[in-house]
PDB file of N, CA and C in Angstrom:
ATOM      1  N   UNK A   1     111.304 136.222  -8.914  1.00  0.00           N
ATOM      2  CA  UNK A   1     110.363 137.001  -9.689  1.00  0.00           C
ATOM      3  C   UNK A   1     111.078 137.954 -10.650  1.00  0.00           C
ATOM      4  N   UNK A   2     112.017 138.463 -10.342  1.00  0.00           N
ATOM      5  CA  UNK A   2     112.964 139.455 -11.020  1.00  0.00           C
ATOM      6  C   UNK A   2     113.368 138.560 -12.123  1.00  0.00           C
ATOM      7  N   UNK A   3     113.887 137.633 -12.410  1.00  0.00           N
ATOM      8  CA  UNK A   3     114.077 136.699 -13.413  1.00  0.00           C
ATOM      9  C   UNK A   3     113.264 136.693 -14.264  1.00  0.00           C
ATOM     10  N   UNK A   4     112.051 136.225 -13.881  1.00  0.00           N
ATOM     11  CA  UNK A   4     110.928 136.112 -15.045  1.00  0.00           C
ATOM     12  C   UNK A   4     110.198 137.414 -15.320  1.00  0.00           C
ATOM     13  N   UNK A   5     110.484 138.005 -14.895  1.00  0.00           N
ATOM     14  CA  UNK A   5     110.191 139.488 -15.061  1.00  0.00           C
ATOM     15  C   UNK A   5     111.027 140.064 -16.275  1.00  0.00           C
ATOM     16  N   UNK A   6     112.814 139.784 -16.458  1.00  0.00           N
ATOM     17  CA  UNK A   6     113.322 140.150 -17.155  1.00  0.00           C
ATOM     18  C   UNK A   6     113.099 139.006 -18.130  1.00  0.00           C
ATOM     19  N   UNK A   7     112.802 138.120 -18.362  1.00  0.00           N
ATOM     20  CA  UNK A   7     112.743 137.343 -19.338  1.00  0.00           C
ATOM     21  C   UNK A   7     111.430 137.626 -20.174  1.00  0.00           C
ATOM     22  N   UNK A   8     110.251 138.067 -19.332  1.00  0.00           N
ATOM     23  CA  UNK A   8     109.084 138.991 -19.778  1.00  0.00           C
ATOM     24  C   UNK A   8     109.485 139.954 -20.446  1.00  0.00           C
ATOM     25  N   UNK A   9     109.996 140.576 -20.157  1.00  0.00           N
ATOM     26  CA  UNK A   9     110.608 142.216 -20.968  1.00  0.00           C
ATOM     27  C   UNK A   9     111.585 141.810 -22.116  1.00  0.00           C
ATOM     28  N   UNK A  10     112.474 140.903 -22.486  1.00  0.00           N
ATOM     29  CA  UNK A  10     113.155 140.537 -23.157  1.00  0.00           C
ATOM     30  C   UNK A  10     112.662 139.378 -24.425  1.00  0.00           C
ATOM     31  N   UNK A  11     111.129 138.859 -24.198  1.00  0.00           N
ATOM     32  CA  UNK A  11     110.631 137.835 -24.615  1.00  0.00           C
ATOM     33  C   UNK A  11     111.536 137.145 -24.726  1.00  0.00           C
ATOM     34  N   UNK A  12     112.695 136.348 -23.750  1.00  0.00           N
ATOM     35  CA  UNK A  12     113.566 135.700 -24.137  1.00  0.00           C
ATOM     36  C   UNK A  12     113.949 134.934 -22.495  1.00  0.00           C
ATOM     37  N   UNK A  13     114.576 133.977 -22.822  1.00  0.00           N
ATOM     38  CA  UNK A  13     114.946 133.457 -21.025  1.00  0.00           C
ATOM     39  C   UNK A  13     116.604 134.314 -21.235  1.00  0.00           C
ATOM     40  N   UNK A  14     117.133 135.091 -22.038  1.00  0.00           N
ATOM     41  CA  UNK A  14     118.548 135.537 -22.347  1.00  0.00           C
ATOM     42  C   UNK A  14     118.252 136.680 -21.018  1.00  0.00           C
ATOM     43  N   UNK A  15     119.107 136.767 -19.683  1.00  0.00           N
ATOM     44  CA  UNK A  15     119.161 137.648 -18.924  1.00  0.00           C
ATOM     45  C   UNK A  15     119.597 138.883 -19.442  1.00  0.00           C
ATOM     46  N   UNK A  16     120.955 138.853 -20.183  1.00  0.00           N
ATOM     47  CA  UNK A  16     121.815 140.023 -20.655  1.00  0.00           C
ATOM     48  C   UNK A  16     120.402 140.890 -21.636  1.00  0.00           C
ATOM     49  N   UNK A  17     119.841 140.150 -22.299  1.00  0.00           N
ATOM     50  CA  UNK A  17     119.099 140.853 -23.274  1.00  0.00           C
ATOM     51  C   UNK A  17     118.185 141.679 -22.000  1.00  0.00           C
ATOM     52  N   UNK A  18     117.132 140.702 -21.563  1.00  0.00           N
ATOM     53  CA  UNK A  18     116.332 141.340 -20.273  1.00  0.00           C
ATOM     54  C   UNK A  18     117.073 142.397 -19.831  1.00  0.00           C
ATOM     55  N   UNK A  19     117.997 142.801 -19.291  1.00  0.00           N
ATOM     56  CA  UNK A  19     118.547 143.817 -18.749  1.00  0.00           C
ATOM     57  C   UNK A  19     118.761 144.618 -19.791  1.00  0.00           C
ATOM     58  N   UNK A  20     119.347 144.919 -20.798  1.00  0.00           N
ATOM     59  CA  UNK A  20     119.199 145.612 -22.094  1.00  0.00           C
ATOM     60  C   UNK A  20     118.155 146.147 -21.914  1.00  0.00           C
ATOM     61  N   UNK A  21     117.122 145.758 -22.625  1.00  0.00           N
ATOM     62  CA  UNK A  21     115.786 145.769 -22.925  1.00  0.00           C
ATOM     63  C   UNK A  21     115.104 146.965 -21.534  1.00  0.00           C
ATOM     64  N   UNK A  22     115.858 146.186 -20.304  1.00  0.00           N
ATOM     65  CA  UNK A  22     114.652 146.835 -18.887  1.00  0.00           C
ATOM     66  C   UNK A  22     115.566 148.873 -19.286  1.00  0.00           C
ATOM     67  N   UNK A  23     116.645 148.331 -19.398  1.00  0.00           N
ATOM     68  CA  UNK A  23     117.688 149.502 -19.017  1.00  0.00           C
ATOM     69  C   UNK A  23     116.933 150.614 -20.163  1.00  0.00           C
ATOM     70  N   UNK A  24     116.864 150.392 -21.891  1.00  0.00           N
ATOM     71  CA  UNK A  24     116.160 150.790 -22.324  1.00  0.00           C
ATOM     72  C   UNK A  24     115.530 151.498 -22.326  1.00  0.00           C
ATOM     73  N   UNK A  25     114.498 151.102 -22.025  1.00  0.00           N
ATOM     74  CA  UNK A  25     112.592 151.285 -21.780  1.00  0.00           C
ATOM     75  C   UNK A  25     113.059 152.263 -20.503  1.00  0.00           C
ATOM     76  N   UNK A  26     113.923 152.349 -19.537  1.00  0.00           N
ATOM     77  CA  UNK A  26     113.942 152.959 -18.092  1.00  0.00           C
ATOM     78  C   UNK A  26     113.011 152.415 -17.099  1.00  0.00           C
ATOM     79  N   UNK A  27     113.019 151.015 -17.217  1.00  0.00           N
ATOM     80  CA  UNK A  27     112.428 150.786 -16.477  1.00  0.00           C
ATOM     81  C   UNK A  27     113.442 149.825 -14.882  1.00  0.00           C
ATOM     82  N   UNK A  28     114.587 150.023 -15.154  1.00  0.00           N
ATOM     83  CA  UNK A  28     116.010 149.914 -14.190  1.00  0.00           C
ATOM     84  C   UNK A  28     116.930 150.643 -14.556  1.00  0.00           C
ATOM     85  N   UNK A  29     117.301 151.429 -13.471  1.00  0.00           N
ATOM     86  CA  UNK A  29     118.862 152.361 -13.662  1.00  0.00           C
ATOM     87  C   UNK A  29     119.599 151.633 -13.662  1.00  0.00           C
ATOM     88  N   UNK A  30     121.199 152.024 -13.708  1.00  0.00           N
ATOM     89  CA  UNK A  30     122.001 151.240 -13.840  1.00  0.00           C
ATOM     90  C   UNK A  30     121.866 150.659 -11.880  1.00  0.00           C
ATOM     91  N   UNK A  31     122.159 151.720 -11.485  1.00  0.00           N
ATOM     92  CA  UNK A  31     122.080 151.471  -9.642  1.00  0.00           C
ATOM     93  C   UNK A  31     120.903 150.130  -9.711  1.00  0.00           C
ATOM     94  N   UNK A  32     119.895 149.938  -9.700  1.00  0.00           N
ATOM     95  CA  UNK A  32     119.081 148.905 -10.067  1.00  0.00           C
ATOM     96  C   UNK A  32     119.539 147.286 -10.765  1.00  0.00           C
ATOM     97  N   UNK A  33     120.159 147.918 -11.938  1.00  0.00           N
ATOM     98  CA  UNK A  33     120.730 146.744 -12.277  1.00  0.00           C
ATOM     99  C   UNK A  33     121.901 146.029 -11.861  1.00  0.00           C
ATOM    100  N   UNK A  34     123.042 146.719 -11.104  1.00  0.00           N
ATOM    101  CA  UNK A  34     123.942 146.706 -10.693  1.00  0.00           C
ATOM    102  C   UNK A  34     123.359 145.684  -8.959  1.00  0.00           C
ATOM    103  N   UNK A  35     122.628 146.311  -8.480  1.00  0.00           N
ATOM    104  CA  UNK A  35     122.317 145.637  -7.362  1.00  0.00           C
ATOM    105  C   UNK A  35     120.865 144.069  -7.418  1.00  0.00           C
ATOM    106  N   UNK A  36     120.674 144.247  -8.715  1.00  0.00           N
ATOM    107  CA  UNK A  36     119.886 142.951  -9.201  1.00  0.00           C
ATOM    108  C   UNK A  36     120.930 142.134  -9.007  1.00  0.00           C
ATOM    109  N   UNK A  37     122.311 142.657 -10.262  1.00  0.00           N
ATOM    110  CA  UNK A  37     123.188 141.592 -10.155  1.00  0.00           C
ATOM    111  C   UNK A  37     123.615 141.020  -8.986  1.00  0.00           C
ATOM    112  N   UNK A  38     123.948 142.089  -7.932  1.00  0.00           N
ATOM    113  CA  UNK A  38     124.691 141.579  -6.955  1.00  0.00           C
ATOM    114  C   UNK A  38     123.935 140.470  -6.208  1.00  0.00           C
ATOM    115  N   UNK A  39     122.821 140.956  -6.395  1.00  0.00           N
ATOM    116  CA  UNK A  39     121.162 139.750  -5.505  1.00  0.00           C
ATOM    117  C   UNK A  39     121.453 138.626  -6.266  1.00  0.00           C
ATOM    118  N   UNK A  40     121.666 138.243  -7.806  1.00  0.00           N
ATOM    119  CA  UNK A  40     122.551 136.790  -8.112  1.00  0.00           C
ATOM    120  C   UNK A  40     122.665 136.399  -8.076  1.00  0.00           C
ATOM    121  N   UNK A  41     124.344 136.892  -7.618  1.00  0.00           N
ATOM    122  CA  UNK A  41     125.803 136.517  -7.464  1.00  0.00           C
ATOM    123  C   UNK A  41     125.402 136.006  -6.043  1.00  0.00           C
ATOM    124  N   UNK A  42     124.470 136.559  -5.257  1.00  0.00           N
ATOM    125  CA  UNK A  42     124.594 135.961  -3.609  1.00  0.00           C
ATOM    126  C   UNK A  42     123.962 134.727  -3.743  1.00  0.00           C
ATOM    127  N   UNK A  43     122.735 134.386  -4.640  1.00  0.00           N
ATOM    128  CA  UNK A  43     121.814 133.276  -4.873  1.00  0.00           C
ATOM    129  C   UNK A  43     122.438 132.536  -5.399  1.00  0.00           C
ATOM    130  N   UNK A  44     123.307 132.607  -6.268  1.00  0.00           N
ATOM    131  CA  UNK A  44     124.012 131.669  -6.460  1.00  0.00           C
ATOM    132  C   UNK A  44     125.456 130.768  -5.919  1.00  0.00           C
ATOM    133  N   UNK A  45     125.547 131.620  -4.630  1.00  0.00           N
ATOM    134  CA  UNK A  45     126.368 131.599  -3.689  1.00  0.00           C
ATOM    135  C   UNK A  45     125.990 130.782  -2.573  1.00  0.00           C
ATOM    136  N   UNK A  46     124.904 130.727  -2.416  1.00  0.00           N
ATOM    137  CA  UNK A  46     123.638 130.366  -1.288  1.00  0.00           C
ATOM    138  C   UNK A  46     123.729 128.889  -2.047  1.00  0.00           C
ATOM    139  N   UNK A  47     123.329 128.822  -3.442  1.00  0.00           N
ATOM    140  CA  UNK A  47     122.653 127.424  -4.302  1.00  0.00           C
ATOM    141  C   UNK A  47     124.297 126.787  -4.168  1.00  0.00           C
ATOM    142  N   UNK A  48     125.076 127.244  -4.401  1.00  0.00           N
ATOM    143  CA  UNK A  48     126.688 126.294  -4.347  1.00  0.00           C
ATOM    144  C   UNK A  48     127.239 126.100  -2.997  1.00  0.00           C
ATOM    145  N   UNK A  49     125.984 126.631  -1.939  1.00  0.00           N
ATOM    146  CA  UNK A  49     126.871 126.129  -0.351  1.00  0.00           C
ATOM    147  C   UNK A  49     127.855 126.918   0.257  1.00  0.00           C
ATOM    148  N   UNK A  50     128.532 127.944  -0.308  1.00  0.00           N
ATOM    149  CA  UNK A  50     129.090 129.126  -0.456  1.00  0.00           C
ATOM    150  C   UNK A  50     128.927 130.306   0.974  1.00  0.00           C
ATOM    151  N   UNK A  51     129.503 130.566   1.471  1.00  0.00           N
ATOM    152  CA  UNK A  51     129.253 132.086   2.153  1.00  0.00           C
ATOM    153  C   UNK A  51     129.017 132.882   1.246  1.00  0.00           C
ATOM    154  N   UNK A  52     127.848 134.081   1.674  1.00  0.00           N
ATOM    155  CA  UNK A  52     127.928 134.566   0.412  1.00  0.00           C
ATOM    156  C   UNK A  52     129.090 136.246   0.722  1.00  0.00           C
ATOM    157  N   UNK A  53     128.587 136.938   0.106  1.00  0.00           N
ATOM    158  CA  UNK A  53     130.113 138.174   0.452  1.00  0.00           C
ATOM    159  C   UNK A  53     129.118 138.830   1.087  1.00  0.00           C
ATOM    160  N   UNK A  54     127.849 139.257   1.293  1.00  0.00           N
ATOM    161  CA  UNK A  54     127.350 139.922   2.318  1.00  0.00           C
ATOM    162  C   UNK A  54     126.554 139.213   2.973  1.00  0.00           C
ATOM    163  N   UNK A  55     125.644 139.916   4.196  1.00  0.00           N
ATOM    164  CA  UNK A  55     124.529 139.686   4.967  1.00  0.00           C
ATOM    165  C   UNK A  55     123.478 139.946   4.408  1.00  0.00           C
ATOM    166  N   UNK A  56     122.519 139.059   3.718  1.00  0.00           N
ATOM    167  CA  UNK A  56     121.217 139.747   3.646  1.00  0.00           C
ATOM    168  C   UNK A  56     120.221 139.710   4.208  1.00  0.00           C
ATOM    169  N   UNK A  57     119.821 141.253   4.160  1.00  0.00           N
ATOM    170  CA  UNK A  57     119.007 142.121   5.654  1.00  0.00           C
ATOM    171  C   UNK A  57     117.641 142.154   4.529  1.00  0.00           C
ATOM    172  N   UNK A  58     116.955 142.697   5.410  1.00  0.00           N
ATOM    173  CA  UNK A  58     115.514 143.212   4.956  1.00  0.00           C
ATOM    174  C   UNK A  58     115.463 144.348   4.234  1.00  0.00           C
ATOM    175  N   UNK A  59     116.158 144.849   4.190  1.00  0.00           N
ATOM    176  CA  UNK A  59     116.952 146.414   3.227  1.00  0.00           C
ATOM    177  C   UNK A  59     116.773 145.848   2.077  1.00  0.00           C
ATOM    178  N   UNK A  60     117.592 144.550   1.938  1.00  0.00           N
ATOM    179  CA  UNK A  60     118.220 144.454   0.775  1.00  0.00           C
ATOM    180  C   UNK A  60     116.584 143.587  -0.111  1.00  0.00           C
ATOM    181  N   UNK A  61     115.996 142.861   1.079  1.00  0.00           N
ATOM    182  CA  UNK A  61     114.878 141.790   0.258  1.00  0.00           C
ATOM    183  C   UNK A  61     114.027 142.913  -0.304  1.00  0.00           C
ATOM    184  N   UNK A  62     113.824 144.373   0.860  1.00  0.00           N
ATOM    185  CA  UNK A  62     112.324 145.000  -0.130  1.00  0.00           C
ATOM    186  C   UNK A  62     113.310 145.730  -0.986  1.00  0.00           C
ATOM    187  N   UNK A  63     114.470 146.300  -0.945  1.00  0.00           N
ATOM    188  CA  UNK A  63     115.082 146.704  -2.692  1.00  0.00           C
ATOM    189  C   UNK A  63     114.985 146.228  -3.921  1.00  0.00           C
ATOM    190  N   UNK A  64     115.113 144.622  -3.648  1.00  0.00           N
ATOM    191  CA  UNK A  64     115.283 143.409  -4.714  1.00  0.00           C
ATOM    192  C   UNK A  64     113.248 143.699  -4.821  1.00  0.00           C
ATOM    193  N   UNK A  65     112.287 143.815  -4.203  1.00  0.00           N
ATOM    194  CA  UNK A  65     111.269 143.694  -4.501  1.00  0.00           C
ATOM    195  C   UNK A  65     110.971 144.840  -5.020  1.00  0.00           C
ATOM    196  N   UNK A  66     111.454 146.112  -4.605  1.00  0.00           N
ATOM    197  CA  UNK A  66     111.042 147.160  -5.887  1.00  0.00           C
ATOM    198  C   UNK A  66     111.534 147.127  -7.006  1.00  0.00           C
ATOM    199  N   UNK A  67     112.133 146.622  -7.494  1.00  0.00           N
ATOM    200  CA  UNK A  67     112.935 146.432  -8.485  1.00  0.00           C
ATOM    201  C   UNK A  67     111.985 145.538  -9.270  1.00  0.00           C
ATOM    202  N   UNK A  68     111.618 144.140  -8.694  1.00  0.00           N
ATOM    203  CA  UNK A  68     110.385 143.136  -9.250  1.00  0.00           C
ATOM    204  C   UNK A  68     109.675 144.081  -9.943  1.00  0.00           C
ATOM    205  N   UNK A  69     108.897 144.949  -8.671  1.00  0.00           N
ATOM    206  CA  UNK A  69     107.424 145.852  -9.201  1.00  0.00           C
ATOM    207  C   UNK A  69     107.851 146.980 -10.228  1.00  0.00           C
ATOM    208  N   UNK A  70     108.701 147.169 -10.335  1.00  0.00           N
ATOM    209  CA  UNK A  70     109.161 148.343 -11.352  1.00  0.00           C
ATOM    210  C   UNK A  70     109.338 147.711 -12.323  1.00  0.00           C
ATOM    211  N   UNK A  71     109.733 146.134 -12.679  1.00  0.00           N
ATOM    212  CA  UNK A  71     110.019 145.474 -13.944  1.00  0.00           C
ATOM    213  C   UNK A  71     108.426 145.137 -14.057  1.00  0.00           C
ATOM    214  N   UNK A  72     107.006 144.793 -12.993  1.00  0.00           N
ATOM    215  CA  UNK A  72     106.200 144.530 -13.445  1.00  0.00           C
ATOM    216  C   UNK A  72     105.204 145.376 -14.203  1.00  0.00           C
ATOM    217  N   UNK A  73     105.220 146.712 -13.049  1.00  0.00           N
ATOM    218  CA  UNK A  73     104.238 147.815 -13.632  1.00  0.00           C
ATOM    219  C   UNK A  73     104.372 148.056 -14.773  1.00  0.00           C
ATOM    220  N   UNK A  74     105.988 148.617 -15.218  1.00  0.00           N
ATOM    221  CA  UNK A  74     106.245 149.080 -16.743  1.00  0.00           C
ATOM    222  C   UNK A  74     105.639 148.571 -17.845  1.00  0.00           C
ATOM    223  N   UNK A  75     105.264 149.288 -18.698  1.00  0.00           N
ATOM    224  CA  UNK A  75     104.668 148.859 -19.849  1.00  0.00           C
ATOM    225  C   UNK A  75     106.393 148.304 -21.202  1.00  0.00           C
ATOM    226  N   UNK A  76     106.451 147.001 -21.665  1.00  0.00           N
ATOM    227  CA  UNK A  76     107.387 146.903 -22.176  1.00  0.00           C
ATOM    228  C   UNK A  76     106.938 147.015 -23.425  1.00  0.00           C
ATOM    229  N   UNK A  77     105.652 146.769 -24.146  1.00  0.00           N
ATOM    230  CA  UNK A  77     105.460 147.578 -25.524  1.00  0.00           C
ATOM    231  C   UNK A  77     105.697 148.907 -25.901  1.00  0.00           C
TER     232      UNK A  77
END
């Protein structure tokens, strides 16, 4: 959801822009974006069969989900 969320805010599928754009508006701190990334780097760690470098706990799934709702609520006009 965070994906298409930033691709919403960016009118673009370009992630780097999406994050631009969210950072911007304030609608992600850097702490926010920094730990989007790291959520990723693990998914894509997971998709290549990979260990990933941490454990992910339930901490980490409702963080990654406030983060969703904070990219959804915001108004990006």
């Amino acid at each position: 959801m965070v994906t298409l969320h930033l691709w919403r805010v960016a009118k673009s599928t370009d992630l780097e822009k999406g994050f631009e754009v969210a950072r911007r508006l304030g609608m992600l701190s850097q702490q926010n974006e920094d730990f989007v990334r790291a959520c990723f780097l693990i998914d894509a760690q997971i998709d290549q069969g990979l260990a990933c470098d941490g454990a992910v706990d339930m901490r980490m799934v409702d963080e990654l989900q406030k983060c969703a709702i904070r990219l959804n609520t915001a108004d990006p006009a």
